[in-house]
Protein backbone atom coordinates (compact mmCIF):
# COMPACT_ATOMS: atom_id res chain seq x y z
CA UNK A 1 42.97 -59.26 -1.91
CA UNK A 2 42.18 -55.71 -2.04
CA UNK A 3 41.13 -54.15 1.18
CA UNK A 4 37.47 -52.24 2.31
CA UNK A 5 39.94 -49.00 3.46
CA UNK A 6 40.68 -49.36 -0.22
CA UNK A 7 36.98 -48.81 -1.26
CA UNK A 8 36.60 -46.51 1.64
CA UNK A 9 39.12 -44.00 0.24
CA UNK A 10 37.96 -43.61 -3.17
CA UNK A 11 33.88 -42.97 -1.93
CA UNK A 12 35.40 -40.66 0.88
CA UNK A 13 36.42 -38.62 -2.09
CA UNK A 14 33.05 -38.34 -3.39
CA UNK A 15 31.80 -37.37 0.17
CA UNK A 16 34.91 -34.42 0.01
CA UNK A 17 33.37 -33.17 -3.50
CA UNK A 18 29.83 -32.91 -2.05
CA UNK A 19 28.71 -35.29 -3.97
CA UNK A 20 27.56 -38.39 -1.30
CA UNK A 21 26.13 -36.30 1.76
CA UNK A 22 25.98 -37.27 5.56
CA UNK A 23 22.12 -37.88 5.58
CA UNK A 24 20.31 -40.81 4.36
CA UNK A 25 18.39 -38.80 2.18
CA UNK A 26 21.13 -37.42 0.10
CA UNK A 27 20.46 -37.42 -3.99
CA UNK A 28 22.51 -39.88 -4.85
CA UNK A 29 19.72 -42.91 -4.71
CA UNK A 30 19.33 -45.88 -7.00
CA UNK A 31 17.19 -44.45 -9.52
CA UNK A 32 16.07 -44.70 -13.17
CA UNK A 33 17.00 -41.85 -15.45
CA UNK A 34 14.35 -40.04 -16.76
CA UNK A 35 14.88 -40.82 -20.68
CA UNK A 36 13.81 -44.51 -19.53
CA UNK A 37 12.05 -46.21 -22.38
CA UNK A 38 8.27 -46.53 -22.33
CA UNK A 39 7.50 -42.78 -21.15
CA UNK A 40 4.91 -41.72 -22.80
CA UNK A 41 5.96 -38.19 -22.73
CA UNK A 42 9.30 -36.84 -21.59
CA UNK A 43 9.23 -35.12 -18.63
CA UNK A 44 10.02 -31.46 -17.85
CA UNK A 45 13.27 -29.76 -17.51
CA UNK A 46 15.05 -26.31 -17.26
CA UNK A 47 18.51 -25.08 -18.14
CA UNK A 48 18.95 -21.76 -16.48
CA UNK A 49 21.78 -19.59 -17.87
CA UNK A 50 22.67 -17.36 -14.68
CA UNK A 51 24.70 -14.53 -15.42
CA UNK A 52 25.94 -13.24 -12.11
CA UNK A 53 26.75 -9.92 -11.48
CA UNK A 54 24.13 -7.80 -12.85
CA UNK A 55 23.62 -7.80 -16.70
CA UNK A 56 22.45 -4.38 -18.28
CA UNK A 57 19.80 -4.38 -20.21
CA UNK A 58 20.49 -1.53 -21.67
CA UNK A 59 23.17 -3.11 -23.76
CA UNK A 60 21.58 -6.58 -24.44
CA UNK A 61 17.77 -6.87 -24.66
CA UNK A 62 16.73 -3.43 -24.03
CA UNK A 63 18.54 -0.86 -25.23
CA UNK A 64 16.87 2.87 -24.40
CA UNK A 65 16.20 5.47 -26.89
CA UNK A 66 18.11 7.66 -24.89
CA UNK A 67 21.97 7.82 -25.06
CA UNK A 68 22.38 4.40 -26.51
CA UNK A 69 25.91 3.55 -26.27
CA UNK A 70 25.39 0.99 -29.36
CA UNK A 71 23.50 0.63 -32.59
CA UNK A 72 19.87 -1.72 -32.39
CA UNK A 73 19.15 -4.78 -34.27
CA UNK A 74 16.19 -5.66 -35.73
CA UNK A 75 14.88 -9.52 -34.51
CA UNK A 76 12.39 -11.92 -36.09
CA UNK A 77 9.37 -10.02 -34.78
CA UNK A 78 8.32 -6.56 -36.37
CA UNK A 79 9.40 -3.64 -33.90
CA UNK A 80 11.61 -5.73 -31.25
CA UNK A 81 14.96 -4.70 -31.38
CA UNK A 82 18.28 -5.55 -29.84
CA UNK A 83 21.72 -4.70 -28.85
CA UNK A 84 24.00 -5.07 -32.14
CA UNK A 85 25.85 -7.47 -30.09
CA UNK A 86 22.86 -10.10 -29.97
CA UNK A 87 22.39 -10.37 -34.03
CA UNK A 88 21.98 -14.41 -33.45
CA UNK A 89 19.59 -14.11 -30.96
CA UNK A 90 17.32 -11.27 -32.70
CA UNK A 91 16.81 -13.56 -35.25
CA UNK A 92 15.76 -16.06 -32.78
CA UNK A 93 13.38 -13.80 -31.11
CA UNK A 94 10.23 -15.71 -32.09
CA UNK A 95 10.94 -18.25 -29.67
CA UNK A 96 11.78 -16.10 -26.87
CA UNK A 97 9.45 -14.33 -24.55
CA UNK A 98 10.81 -11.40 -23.11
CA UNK A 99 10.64 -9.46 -20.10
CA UNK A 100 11.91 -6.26 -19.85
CA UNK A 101 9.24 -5.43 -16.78
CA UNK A 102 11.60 -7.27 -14.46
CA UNK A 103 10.89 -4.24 -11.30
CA UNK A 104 12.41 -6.52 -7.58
CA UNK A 105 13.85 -3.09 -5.70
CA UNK A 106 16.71 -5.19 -4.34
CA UNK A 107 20.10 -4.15 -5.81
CA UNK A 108 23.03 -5.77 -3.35
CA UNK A 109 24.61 -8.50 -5.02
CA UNK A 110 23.92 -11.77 -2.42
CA UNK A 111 20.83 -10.76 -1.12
CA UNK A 112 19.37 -9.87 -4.61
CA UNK A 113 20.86 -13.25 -5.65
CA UNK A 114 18.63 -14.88 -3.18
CA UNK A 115 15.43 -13.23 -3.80
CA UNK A 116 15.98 -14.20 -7.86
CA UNK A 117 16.40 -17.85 -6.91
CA UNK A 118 13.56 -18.12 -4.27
CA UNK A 119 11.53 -15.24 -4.18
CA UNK A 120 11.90 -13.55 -1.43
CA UNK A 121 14.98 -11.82 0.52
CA UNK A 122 17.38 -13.06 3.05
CA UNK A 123 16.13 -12.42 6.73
CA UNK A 124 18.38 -14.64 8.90
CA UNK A 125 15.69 -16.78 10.37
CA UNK A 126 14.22 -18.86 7.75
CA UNK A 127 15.93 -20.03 5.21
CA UNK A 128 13.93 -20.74 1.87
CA UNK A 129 14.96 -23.12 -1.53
CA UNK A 130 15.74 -22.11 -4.69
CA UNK A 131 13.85 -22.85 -7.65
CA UNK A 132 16.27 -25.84 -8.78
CA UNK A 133 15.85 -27.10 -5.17
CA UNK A 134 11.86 -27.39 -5.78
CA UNK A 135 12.18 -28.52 -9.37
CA UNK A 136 14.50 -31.26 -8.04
CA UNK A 137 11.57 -32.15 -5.54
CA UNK A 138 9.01 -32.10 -7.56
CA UNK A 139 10.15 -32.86 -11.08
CA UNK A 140 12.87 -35.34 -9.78
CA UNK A 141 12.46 -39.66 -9.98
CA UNK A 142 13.24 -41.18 -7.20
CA UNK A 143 15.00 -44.11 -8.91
CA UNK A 144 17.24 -42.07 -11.14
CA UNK A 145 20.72 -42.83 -11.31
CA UNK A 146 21.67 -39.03 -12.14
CA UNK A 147 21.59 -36.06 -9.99
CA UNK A 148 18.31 -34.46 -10.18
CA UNK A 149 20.13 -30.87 -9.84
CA UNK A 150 23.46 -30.10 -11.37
CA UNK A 151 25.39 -26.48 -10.82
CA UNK A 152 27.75 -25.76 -13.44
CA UNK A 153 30.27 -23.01 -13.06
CA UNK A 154 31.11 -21.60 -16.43
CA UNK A 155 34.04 -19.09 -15.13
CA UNK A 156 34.10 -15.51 -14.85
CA UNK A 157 34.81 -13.00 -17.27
CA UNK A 158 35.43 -9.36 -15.99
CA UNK A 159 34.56 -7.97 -12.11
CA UNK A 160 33.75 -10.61 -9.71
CA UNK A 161 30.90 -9.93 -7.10
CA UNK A 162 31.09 -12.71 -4.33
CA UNK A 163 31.18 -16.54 -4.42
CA UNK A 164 27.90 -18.02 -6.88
CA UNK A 165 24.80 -19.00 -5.21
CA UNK A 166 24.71 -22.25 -3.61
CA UNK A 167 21.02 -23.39 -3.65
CA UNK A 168 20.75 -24.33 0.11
CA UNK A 169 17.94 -26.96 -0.28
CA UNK A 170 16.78 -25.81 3.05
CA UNK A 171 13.40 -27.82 4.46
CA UNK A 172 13.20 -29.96 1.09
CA UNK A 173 16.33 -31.64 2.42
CA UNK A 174 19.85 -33.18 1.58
CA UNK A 175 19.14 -34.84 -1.37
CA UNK A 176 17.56 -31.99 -3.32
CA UNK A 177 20.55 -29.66 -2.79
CA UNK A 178 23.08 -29.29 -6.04
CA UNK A 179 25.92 -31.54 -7.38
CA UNK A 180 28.23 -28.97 -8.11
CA UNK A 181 30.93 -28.83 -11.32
CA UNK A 182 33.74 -26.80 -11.20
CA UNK A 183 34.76 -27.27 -14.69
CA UNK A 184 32.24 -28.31 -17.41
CA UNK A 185 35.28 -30.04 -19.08
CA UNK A 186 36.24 -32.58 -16.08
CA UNK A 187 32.77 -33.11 -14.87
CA UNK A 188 32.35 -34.61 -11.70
CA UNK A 189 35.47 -34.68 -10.24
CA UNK A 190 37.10 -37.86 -8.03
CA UNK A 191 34.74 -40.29 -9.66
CA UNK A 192 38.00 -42.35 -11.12
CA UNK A 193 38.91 -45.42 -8.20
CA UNK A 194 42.66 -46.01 -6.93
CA UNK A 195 42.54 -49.41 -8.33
CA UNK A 196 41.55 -51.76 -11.14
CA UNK A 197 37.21 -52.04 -11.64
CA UNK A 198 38.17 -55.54 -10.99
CA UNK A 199 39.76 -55.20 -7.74
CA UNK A 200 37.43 -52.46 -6.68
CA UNK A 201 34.38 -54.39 -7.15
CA UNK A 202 36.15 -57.17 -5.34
CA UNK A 203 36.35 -54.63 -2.29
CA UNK A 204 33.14 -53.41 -2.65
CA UNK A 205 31.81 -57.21 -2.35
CA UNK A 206 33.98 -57.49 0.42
CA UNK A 207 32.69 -54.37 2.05
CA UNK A 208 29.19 -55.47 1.30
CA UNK A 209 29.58 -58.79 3.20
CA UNK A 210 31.46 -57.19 6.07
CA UNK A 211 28.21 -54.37 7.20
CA UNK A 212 25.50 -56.65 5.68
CA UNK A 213 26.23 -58.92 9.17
CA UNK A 214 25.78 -56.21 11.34
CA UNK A 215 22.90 -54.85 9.34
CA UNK A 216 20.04 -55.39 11.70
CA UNK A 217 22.21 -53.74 14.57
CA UNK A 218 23.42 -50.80 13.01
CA UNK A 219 22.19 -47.68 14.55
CA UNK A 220 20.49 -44.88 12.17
CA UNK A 221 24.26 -43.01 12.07
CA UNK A 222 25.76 -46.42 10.97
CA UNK A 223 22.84 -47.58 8.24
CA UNK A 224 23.21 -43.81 6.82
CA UNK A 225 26.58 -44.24 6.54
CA UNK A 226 26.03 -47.97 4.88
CA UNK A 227 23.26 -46.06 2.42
CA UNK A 228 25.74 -43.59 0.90
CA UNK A 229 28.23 -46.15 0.18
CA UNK A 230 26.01 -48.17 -1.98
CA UNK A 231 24.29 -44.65 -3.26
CA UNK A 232 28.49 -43.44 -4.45
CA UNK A 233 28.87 -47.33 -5.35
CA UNK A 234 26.18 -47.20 -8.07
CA UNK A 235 27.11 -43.62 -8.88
CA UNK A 236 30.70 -44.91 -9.86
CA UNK A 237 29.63 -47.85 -11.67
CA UNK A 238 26.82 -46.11 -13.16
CA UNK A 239 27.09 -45.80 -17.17
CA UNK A 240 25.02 -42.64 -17.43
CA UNK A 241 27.81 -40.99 -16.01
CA UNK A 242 28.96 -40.88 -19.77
CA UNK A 243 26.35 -37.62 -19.66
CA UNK A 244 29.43 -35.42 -18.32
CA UNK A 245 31.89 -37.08 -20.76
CA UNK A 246 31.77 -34.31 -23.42
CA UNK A 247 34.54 -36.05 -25.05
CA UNK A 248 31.21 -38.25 -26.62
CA UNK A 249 30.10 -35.80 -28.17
CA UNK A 250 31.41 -35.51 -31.88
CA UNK A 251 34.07 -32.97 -32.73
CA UNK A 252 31.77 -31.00 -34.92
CA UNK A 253 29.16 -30.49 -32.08
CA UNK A 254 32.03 -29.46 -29.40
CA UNK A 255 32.70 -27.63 -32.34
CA UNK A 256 29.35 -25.56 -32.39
CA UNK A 257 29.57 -24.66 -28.92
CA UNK A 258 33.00 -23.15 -29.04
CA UNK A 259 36.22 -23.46 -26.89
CA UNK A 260 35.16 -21.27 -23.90
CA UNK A 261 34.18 -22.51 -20.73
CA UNK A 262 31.12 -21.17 -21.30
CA UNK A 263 29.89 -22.82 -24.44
CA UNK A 264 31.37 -25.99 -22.86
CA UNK A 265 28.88 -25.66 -20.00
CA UNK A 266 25.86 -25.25 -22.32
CA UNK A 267 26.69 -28.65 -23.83
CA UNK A 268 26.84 -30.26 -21.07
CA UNK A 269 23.98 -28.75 -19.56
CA UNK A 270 22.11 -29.90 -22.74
CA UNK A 271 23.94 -33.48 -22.04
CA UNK A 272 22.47 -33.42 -19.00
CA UNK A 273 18.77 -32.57 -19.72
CA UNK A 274 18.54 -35.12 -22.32
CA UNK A 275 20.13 -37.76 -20.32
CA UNK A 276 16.90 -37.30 -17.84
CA UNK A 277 18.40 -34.01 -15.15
CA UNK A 278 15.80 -31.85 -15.14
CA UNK A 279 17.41 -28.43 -13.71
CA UNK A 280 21.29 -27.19 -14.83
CA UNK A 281 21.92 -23.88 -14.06
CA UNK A 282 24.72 -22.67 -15.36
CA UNK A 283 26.80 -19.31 -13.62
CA UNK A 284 28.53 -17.58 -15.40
CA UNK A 285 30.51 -14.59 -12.99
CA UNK A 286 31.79 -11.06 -13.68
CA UNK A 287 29.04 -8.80 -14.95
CA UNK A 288 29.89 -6.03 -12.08
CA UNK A 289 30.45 -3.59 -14.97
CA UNK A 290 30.90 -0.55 -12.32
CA UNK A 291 32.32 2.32 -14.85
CA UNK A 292 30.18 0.86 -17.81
CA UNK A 293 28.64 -2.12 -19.78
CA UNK A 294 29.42 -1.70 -23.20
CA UNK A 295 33.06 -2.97 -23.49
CA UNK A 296 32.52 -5.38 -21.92
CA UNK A 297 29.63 -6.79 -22.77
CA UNK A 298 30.49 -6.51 -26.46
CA UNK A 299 33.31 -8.98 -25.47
CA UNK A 300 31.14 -11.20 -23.86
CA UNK A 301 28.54 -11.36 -26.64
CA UNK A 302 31.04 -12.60 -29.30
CA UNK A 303 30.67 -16.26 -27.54
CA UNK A 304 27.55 -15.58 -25.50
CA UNK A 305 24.94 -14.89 -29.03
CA UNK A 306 26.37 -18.04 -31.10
CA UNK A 307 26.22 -20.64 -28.22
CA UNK A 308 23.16 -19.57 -26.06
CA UNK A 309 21.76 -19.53 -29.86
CA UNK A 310 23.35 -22.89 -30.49
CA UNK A 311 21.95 -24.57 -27.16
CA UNK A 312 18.55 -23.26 -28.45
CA UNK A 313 18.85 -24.88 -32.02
CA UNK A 314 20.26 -27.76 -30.57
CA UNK A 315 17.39 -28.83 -28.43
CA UNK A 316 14.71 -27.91 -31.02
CA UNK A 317 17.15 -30.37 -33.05
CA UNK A 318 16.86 -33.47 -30.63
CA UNK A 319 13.24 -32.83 -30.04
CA UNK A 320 13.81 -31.38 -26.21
CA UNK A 321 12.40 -27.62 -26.84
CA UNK A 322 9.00 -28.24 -26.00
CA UNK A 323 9.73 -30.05 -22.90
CA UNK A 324 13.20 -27.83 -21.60
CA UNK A 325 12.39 -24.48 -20.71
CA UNK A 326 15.45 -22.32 -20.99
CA UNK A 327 15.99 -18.70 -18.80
CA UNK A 328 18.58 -15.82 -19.22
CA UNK A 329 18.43 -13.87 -15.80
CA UNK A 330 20.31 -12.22 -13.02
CA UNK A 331 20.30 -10.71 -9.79
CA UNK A 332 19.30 -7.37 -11.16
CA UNK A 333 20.15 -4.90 -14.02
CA UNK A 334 22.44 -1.70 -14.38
CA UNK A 335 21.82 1.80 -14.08
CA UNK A 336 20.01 3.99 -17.07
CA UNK A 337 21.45 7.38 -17.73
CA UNK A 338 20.93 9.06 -14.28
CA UNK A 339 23.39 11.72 -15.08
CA UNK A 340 26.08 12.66 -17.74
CA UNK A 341 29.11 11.49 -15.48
CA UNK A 342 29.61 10.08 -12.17
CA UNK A 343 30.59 7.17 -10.68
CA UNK A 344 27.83 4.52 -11.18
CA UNK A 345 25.55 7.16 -12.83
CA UNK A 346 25.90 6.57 -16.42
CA UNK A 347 24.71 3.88 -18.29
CA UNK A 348 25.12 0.73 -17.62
CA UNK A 349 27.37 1.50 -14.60
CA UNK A 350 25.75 0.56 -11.56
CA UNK A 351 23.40 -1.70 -9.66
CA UNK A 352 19.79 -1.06 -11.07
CA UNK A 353 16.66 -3.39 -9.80
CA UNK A 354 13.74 -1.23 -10.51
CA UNK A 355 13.56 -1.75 -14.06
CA UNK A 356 15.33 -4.78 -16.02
CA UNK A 357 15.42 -7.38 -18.67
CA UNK A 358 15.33 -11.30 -18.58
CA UNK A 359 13.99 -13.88 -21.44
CA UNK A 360 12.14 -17.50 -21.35
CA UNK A 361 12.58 -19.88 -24.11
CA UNK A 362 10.86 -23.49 -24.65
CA UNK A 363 8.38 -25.76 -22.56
CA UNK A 364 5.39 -24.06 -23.44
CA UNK A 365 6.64 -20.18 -23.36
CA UNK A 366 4.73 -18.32 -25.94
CA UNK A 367 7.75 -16.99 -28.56
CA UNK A 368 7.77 -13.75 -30.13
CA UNK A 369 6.14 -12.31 -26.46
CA UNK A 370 7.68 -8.61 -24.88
CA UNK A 371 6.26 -8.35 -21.27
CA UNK A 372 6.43 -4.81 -20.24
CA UNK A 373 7.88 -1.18 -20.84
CA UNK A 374 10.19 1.17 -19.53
CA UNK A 375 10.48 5.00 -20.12
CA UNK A 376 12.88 6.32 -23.18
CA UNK A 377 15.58 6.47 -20.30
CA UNK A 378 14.90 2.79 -19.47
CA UNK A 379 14.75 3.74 -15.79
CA UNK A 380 11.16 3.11 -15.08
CA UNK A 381 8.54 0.31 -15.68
CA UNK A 382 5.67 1.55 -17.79
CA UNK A 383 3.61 -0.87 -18.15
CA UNK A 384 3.58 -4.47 -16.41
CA UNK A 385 6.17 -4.82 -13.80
CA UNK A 386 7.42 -8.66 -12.74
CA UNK A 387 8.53 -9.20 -9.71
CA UNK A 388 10.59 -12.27 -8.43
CA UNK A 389 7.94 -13.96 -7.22
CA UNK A 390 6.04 -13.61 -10.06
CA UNK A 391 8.84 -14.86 -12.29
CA UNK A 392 9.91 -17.60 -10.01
CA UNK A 393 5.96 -18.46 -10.75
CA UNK A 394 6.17 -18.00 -14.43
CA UNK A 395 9.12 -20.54 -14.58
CA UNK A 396 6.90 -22.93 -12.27
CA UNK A 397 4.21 -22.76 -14.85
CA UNK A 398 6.17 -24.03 -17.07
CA UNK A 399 8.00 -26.61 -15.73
CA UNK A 400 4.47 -28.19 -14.04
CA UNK A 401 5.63 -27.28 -10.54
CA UNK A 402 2.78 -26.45 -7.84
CA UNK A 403 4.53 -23.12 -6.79
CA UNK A 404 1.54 -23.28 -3.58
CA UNK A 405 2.29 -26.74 -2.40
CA UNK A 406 2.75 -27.17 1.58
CA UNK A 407 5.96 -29.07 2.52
CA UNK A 408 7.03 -29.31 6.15
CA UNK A 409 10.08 -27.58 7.95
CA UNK A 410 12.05 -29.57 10.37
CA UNK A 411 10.27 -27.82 13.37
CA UNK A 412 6.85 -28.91 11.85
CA UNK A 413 6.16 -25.44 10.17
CA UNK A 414 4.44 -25.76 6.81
CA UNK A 415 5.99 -24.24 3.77
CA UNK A 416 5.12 -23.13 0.57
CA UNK A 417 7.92 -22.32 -1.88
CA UNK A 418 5.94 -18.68 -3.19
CA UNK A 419 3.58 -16.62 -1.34
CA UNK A 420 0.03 -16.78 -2.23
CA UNK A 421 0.32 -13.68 -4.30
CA UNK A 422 2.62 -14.82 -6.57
CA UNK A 423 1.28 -14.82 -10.17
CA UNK A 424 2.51 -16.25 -13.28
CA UNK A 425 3.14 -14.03 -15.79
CA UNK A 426 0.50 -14.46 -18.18
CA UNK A 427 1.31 -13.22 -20.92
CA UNK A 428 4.33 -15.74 -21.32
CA UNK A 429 1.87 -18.44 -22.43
């Protein structure tokens, strides 16, 4: 007869990949996914393609008229143009709304990282949740057998610039925080028991038997402890699991999306949404051009345009578009052309938050949209600057999510996940 340290062993191994927390009100409940049948509308979701490091606009989405290091593009609406690099996604322009007003004044890598993801900068005494965090909260089922947040870290590809944001959940709790994967390819790791499904279950039933008789005397440690077993019990025997198999999917599809790590991750991110998840970000590290963008980023774009452009296609495809809202961001942008030489000074060189680019596709987002100006130099906002805030709010209009509603912090302070001045950008819808 197998034994419970059997059973024990193989869930401990969830607990050591973060996936079954410490708290009772860890993610991993007995829930419904959100594709259930007799919806009468699908619910809300967002894939957000996080390119950390600093992307330059300059030699993407908004490419100056000054000192262009590359040739422009014409896209699917009259007088947009973009990088050469980006021919897929200029012809996709019509569904993208795009703001190159981005204007947030913070340019150091992990603090600018945290005001993109919550809106406002680190300060050491209160600690705020991302916008996956509240869109797990408030977008989330209860009853869902899937994570309601999923992190998914697509590899690096050229200078590093610290470890990728975690998404502290903060005073929305445990169970709203991230199930990280490592490698869109494996999935969630350790989910494979040491023994047989027969034997296991055999434990588990075992196990089951053993703490149900002390059930009514367990102390709140102990029936914690009891609730994450049977939370990383249904987990394992769960068959939506087969979401982060992207073996399923057929060869021609893997196909589409390409070998890289990164086109991996935006199939399984699309997996994910349409299996009922609604937030994947996926990170994608190593845009710290320091010394310049353009040789880099011309590399990046030759698997970046076809699968971001894929993913798009894709959902419009399986009838998730209107309901999956889609983002291209990062902490911050690169430098214009400051000066003619110098380290950080030329284009595309160094950290640059006063005027950038980032785009919204899907759930509502009004296609074919440019939200702002900069200068010929693309240096300075012209017209219609975004701040975080303001684009934290602009995804939050999308998705449904009340940006102003009052939670409660541990120490009974309320919380709001924006400030009252936050404003979604308008213009996006």
């Amino acid at each position: 007869m197998p034994r419970p340290s059997v059973l024990r062993r193989d869930l401990l191994k969830l607990a050591a990949a973060g996936v079954v927390g410490t708290s009772p009100s860890g993610w991993l409940l007995p829930r419904v996914a959100h594709a259930a049948e007799g919806r009468a509308t699908r619910p809300r979701a967002c894939v957000m393609l996080h390119m950390q490091g600093g992307v330059s606009q300059h030699h993407t989405f908004t490419v100056p008229e000054y000192k262009a290091e590359n040739a422009q593009v014409d896209t699917a609406v009259p007088g947009v143009k973009f990088c050469e690099y980006f021919p897929k996604l200029a012809a996709r322009m019509s569904d993208l709304c795009l703001v190159r007003g981005m204007s947030t004044g913070n340019s150091v890598h992990e603090r600018a990282r945290v005001l993109m993801h919550t809106g406002y900068n680190p300060n050491g005494t209160v600690a705020y949740p991302s916008v996956g965090n509240v869109a797990s909260c408030e977008l989330g089922a209860a009853d869902a057998e899937l994570p309601n947040f999923v992190s998914v870290y697509a590899g690096a590809d050229g200078l590093g610039s610290g470890p990728p944001h975690r998404n502290p959940p903060a005073y929305l709790g445990p169970r709203h925080a991230p199930v990280p994967v490592s490698d869109p390819a494996k999935g969630i790791e350790n989910l494979r028991t040491a023994v047989a499904a027969a034997e296991f279950d055999e434990a588990a039933d075992l196990l089951a038997g053993f703490e149900a008789g002390r059930a009514g005397r367990a102390s709140a440690a102990a029936a914690a402890h009891q609730a994450n077993y049977r939370k990383a019990l249904q987990l394992l025997r769960s068959d939506k699991m087969r979401a982060f198999d992207l073996d399923a999917e057929p060869a021609r599809t893997r196909d589409g999306y390409g070998k890289t790590q990164f086109g991996k991750s935006l199939l399984l991110a699309r997996r994910l949404v349409e299996a009922g998840v609604p937030f994947v970000e996926v990170t994608l590290d190593g845009w710290d051009d320091h010394g310049g963008a353009a040789k880099n980023i011309r590399r990046r774009a030759e698997y970046l345009d076809p699968t971001i452009s894929r993913l798009l296609d894709d959902l419009k495809a399986r009838g998730l578009f209107d309901t999956t809202l889609v983002v291209f961001m990062s902490e911050f942008g690169r430098t214009p052309q400051l000066a003619d030489s110098g380290y950080n000074q030329t284009l595309g060189a160094g950290h640059y938050a006063k005027a950038w680019t980032t785009w919204l596709a899907g759930c509502g987002v009004r296609g074919g949209t440019v939200v702002g100006k900069v200068d010929a130099k693309g240096g300075e906002v012209t017209d219609r600057p975004v701040s975080a805030q303001d684009f934290l709010a602009t995804m939050c209009r999308a998705l449904g999510v009340d940006y102003h509603k009052e939670y409660v912090s541990r120490e009974g302070r309320p919380m709001t996940f924006l400030g009252r001045d936050a404003k979604p950008v308008a213009e996006a819808f």
